[in-house]
Protein backbone atom coordinates (compact mmCIF):
# COMPACT_ATOMS: atom_id res chain seq x y z
CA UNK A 1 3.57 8.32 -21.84
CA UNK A 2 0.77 10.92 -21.94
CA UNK A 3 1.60 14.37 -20.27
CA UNK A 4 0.67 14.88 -16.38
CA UNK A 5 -2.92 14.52 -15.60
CA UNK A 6 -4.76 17.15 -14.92
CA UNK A 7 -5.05 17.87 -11.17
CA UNK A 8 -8.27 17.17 -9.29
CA UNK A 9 -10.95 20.12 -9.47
CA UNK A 10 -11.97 20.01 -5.51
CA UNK A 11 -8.86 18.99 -3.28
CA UNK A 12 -11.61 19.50 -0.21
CA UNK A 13 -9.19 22.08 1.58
CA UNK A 14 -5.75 19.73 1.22
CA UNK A 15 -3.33 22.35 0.75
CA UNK A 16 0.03 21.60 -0.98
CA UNK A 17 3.00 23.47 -2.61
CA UNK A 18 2.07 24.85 -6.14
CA UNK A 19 4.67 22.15 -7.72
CA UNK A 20 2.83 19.10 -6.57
CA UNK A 21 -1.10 18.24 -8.13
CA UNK A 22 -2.89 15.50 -7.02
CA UNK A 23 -4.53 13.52 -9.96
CA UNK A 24 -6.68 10.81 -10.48
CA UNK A 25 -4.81 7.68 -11.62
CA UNK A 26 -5.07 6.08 -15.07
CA UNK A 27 -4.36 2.38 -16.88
CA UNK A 28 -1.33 4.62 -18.54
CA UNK A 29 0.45 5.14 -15.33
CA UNK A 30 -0.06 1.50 -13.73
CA UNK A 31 3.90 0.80 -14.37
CA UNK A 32 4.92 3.70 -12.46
CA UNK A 33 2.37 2.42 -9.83
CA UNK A 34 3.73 -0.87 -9.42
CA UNK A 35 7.47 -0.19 -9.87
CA UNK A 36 6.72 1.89 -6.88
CA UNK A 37 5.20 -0.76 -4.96
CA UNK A 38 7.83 -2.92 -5.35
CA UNK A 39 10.03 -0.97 -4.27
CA UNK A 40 8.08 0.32 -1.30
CA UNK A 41 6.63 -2.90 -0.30
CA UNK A 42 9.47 -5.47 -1.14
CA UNK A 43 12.93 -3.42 -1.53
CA UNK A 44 12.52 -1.75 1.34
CA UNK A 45 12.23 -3.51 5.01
CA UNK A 46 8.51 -4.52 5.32
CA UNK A 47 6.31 -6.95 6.66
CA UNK A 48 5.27 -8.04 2.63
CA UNK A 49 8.65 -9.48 2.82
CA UNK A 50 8.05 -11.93 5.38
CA UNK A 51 4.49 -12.69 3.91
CA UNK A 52 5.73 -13.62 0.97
CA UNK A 53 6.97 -16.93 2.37
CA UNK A 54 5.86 -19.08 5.20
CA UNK A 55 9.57 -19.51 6.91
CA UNK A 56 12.74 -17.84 6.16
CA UNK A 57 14.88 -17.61 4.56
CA UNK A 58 13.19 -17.54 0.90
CA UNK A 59 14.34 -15.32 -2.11
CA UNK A 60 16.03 -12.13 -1.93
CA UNK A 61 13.87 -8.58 -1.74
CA UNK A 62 15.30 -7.98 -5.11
CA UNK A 63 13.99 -11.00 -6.97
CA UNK A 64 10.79 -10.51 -4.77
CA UNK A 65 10.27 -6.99 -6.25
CA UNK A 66 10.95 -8.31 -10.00
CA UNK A 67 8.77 -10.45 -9.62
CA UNK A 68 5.79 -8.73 -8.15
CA UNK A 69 6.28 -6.12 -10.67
CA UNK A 70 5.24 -9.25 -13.37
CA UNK A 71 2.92 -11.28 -11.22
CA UNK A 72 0.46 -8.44 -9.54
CA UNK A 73 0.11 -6.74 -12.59
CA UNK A 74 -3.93 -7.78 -12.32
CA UNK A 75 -4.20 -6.32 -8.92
CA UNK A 76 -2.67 -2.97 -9.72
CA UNK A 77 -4.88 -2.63 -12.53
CA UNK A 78 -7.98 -3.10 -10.65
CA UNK A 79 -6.80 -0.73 -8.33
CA UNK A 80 -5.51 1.78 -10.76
CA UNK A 81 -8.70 1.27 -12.81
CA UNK A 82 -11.40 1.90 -9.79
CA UNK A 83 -11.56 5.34 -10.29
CA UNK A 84 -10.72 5.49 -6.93
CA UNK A 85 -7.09 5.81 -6.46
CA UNK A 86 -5.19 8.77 -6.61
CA UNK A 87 -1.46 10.18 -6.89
CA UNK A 88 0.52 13.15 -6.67
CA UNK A 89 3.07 14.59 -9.11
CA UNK A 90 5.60 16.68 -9.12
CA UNK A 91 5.66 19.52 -12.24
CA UNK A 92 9.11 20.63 -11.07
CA UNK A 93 10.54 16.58 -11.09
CA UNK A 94 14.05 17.04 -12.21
CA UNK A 95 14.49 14.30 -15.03
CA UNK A 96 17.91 12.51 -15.00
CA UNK A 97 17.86 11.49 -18.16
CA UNK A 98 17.20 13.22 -21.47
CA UNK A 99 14.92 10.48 -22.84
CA UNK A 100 12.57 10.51 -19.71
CA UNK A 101 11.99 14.62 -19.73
CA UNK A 102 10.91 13.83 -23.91
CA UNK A 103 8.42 11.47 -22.49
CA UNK A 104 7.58 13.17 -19.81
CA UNK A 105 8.85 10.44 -17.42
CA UNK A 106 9.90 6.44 -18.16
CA UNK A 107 10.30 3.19 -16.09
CA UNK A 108 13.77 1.76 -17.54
CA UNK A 109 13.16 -1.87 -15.80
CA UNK A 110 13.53 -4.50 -19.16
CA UNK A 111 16.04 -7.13 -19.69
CA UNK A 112 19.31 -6.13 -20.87
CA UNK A 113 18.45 -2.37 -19.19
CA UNK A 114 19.02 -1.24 -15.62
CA UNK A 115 18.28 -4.98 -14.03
CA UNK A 116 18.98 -8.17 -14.30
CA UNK A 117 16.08 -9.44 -15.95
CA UNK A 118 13.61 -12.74 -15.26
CA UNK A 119 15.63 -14.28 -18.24
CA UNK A 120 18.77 -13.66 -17.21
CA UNK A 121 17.79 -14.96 -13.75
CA UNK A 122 16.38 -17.99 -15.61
CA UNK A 123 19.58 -18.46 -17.73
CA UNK A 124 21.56 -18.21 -14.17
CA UNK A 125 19.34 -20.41 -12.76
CA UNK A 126 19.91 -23.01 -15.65
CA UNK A 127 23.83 -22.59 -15.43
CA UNK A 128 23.98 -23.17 -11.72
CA UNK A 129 25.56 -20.53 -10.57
CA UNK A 130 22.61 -18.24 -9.14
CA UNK A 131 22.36 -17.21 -5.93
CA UNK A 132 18.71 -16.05 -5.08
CA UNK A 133 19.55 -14.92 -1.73
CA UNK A 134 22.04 -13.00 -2.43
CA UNK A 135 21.46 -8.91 -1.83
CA UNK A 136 23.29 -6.31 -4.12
CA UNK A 137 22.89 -3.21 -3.08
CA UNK A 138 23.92 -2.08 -6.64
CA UNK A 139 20.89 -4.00 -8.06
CA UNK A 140 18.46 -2.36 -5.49
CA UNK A 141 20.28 1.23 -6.69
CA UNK A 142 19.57 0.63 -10.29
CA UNK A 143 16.07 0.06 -9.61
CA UNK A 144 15.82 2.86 -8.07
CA UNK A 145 17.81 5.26 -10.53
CA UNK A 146 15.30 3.27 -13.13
CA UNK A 147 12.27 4.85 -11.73
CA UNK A 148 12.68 8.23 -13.60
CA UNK A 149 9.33 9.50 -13.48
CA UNK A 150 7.21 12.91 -11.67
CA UNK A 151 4.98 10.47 -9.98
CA UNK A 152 6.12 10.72 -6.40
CA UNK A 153 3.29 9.71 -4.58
CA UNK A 154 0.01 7.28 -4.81
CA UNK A 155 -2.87 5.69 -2.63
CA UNK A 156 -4.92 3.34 -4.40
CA UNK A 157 -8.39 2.44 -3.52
CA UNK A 158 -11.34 0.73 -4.28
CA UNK A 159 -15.05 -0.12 -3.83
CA UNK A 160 -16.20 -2.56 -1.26
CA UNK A 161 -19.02 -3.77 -3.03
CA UNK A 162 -16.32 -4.82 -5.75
CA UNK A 163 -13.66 -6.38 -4.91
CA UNK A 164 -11.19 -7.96 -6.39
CA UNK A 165 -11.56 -10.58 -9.03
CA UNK A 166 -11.66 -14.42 -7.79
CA UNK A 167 -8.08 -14.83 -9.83
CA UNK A 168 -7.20 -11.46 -9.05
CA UNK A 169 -6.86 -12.40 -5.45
CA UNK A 170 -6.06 -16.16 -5.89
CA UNK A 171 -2.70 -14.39 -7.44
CA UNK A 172 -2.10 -12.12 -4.61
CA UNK A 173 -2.68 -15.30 -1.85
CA UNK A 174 -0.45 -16.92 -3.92
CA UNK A 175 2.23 -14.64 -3.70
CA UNK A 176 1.59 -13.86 -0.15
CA UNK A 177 0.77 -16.92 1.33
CA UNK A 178 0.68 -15.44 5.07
CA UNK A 179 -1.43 -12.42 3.99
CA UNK A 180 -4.91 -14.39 4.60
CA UNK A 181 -3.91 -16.93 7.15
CA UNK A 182 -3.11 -12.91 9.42
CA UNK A 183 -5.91 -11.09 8.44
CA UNK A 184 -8.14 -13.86 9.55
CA UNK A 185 -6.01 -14.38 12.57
CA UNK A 186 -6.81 -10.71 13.74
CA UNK A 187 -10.49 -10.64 12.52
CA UNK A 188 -10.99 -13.24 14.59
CA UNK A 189 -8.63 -12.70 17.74
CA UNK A 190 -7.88 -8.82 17.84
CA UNK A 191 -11.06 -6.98 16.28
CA UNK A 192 -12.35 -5.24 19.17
CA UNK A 193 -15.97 -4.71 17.64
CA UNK A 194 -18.59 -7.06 18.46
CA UNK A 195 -19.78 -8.94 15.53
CA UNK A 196 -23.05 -7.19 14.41
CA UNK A 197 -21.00 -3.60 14.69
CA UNK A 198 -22.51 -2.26 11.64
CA UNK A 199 -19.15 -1.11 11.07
CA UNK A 200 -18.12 -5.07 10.23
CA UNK A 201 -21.15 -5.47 8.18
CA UNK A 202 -20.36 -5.80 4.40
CA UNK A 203 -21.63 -3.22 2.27
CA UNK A 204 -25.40 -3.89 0.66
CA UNK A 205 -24.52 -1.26 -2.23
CA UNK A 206 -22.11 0.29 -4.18
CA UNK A 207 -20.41 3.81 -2.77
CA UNK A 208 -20.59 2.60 0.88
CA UNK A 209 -17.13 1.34 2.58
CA UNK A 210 -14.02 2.70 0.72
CA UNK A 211 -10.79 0.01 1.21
CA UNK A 212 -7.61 1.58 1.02
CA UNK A 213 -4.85 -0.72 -0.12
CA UNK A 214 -1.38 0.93 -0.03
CA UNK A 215 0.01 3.98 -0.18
CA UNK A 216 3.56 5.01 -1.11
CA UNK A 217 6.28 7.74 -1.29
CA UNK A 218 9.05 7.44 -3.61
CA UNK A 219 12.94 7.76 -2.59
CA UNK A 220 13.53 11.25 -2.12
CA UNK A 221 10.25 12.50 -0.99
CA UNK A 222 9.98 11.33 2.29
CA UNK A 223 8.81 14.16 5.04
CA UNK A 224 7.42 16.75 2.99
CA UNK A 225 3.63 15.84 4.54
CA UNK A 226 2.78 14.22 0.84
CA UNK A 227 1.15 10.87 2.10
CA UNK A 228 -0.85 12.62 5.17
CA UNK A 229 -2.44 14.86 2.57
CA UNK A 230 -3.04 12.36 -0.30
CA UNK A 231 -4.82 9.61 2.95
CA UNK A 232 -6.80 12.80 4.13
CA UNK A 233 -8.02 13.85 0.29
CA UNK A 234 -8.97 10.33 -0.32
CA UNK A 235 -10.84 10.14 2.66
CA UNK A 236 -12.96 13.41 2.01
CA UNK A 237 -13.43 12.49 -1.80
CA UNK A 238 -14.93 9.62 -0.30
CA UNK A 239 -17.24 11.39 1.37
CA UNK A 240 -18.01 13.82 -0.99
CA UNK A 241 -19.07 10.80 -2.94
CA UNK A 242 -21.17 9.02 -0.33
CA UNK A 243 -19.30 6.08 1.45
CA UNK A 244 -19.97 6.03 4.94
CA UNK A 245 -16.53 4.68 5.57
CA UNK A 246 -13.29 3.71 4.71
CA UNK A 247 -10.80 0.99 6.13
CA UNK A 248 -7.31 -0.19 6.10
CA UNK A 249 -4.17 -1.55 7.34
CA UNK A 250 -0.85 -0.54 8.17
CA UNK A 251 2.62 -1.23 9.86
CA UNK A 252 3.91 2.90 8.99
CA UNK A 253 3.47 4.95 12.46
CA UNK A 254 3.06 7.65 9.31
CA UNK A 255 0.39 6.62 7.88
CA UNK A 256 -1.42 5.84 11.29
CA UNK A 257 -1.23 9.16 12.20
CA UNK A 258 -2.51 10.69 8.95
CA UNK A 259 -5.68 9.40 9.85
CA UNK A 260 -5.81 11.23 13.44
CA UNK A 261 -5.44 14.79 14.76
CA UNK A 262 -4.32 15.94 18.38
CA UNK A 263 -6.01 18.37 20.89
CA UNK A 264 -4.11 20.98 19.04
CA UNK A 265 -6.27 20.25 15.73
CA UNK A 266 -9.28 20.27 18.13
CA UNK A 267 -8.44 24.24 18.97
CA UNK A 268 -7.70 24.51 15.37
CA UNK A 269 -9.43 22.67 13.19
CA UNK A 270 -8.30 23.69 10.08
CA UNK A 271 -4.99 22.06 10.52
CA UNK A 272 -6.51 19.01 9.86
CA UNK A 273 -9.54 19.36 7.14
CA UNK A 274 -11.17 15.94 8.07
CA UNK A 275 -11.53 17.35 11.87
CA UNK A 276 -12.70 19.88 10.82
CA UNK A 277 -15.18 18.38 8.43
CA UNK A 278 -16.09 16.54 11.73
CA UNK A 279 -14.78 13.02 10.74
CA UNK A 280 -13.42 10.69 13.46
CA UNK A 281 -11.08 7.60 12.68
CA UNK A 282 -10.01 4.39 15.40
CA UNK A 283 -8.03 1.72 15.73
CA UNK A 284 -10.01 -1.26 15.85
CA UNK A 285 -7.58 -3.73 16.10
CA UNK A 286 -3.46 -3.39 16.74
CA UNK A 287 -0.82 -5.81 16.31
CA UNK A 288 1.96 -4.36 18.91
CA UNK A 289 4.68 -7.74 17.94
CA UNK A 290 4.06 -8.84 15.06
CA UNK A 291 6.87 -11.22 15.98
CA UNK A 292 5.45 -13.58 18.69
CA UNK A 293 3.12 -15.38 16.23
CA UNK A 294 4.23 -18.89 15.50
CA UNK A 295 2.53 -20.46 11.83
CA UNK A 296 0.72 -22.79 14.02
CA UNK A 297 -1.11 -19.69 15.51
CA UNK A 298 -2.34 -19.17 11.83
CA UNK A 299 -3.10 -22.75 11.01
CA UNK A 300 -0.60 -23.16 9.00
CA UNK A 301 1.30 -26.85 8.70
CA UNK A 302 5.35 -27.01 8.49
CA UNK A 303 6.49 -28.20 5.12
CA UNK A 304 7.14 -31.23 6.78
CA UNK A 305 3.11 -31.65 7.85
CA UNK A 306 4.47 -31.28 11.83
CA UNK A 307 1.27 -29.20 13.09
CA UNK A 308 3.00 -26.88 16.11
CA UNK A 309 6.34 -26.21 15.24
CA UNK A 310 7.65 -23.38 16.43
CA UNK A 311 8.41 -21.54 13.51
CA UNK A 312 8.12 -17.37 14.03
CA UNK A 313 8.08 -16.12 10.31
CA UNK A 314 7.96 -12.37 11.07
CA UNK A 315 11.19 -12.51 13.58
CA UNK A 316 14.26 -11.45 11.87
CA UNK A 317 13.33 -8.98 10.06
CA UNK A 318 14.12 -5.28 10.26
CA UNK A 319 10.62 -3.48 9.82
CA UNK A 320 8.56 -2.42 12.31
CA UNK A 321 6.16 -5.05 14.06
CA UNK A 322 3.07 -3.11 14.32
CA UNK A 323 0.25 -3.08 12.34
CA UNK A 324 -2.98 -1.52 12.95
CA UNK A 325 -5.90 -1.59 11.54
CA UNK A 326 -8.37 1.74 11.03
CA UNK A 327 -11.92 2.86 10.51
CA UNK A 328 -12.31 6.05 9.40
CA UNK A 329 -16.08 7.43 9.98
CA UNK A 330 -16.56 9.71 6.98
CA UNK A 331 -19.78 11.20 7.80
CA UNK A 332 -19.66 14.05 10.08
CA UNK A 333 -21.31 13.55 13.66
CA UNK A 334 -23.90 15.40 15.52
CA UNK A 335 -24.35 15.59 18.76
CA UNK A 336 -27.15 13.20 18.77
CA UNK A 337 -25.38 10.68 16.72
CA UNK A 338 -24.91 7.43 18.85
CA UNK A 339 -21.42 6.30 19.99
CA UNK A 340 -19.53 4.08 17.87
């Protein structure tokens, strides 16, 4: 692994202590990314858990995270790769083991290492005595302890006007079969633009709507304002850079409110550098339960082809049940500017 990456040469007024940089993200550090993610997205108590499967109970967050760390590996890479995502480091990481401070940081997740490996699941699977929904904690801790690395934070990003590859995201739907089946649900249901809002228009040109897709604190560095100022700096290098917007998703009350200020930012606007570069972000669609939808109220069939059964895949769970969905206007208004 190469040393840190140099930090960013305009963080657009995001202030942070002088041991963290922000830094653009690199093919080298896609590992780090998605260990991250799996952990984020799958070890801990989210809604990707539930999308991962169309009715409960299905495999164990563990074996879910080992295996998006293999089977995503295209979709981080694109992301990584945009020149669009960003992380933060910390210089001052304390290394636990001797091998990761020579290498400036290492991901110890390989077969016969911290984790019981996809062969050794396979050769459990083959003896018969493997229980995929079983939860160790100790599994989940190893993981963890595995991630030894001064990558701490990350939000990755990319183009509009490029998305994903057609296998790229035949992959992802794949692995989250739900993921689709609710996103067209609320763009259909719960967007509260009309149709021709030229904020639901797809972009005619590159540079032009940003999409955010995920963002993620590791273990340890939770509270110390590291996500709300890596959302805000990717939303003013955006504009620095032209798009005229950026959009996501998200179930984290945290990273909601990254993208807003209060009428205490309005008296002091340089609290929060995208009010006071005169940017304005809304909700344009919010999921308050995510646990009163049925699969029938995505189209979805039963595995036994009964149309209508009441099956609630998101009940159950232990994550939050909202989700909202944001536009952030990135250029600044005037007074004349029309409302939105």
């Amino acid at each position: 692994m190469p040393p840190l990456p140099p930090p960013v040469a305009n963080t657009h007024g995001i202030e942070l202590p002088a041991r963290y940089r922000i830094c653009l993200l690199t093919d080298e550090y896609t590992d780090w990314v998605k260990a991250l993610y799996s952990d984020g997205f799958l070890l801990r108590a989210t809604p990707w858990v539930a999308m991962n499967r169309t009715a409960p109970p299905g495999r164990s967050r563990v074996n879910l995270a080992l295996s998006a760390f293999t089977e995503l590996d295209g979709f981080h890479r694109y992301l990584v790769n945009s020149g669009l995502s960003y992380a933060i480091f910390d210089t001052e990481y304390a290394f636990q083991r001797p091998g990761s401070a020579e290498a400036g940081g290492h991901l110890y997740w390989d077969d016969g290492g911290v984790f019981l490996g996809q062969h050794e699941h396979q050769r459990q699977q083959n003896r018969g005595d493997y229980d995929e929904d079983e939860e160790d904690d100790a599994k989940v801790n190893r993981l963890v302890e595995g991630m030894d690395f001064p990558l701490v934070c990350y939000g990755l990003s990319y183009d509009a006007f490029a998305p994903y590859p057609a296998e790229t995201q035949k992959i992802v739907n794949a692995f989250y079969p739900l993921r689709g089946p609710m996103f067209e649900y609320i763009d259909q249901h719960l967007d509260k633009r009309p149709r021709d809002h030229p904020d639901r228009q797809p972009p005619t040109r590159p540079r032009e709507i940003l999409m955010r897709n995920g963002c993620i604190t590791k273990r340890g560095y939770e509270g110390r304002g590291l996500m709300t100022a890596l959302n805000r700096f990717i939303a003013l290098e955006a504009r620095a850079r032209g798009f005229r917007g950026l959009s996501l998703g998200t179930n984290s009350p945290t990273v909601m409110r990254s993208y807003f200020f209060n009428a205490d930012d309005e008296k002091k606007k340089g609290k929060n550098p995208m009010a006071a570069a005169g940017m304005r972000s809304s909700v344009f669609a919010h999921v308050d339960n995510l646990g009163q939808f049925r699969l029938s109220d995505f189209g979805i069939k039963e595995e036994n082809g009964i149309d209508g059964k009441e099956v609630y895949p998101f009940r159950g769970y232990w994550f939050s049940q909202k989700v909202w969905l944001i536009w952030c206007d990135l250029a600044p208004l005037s007074p004349s500017s029309p409302p939105r």
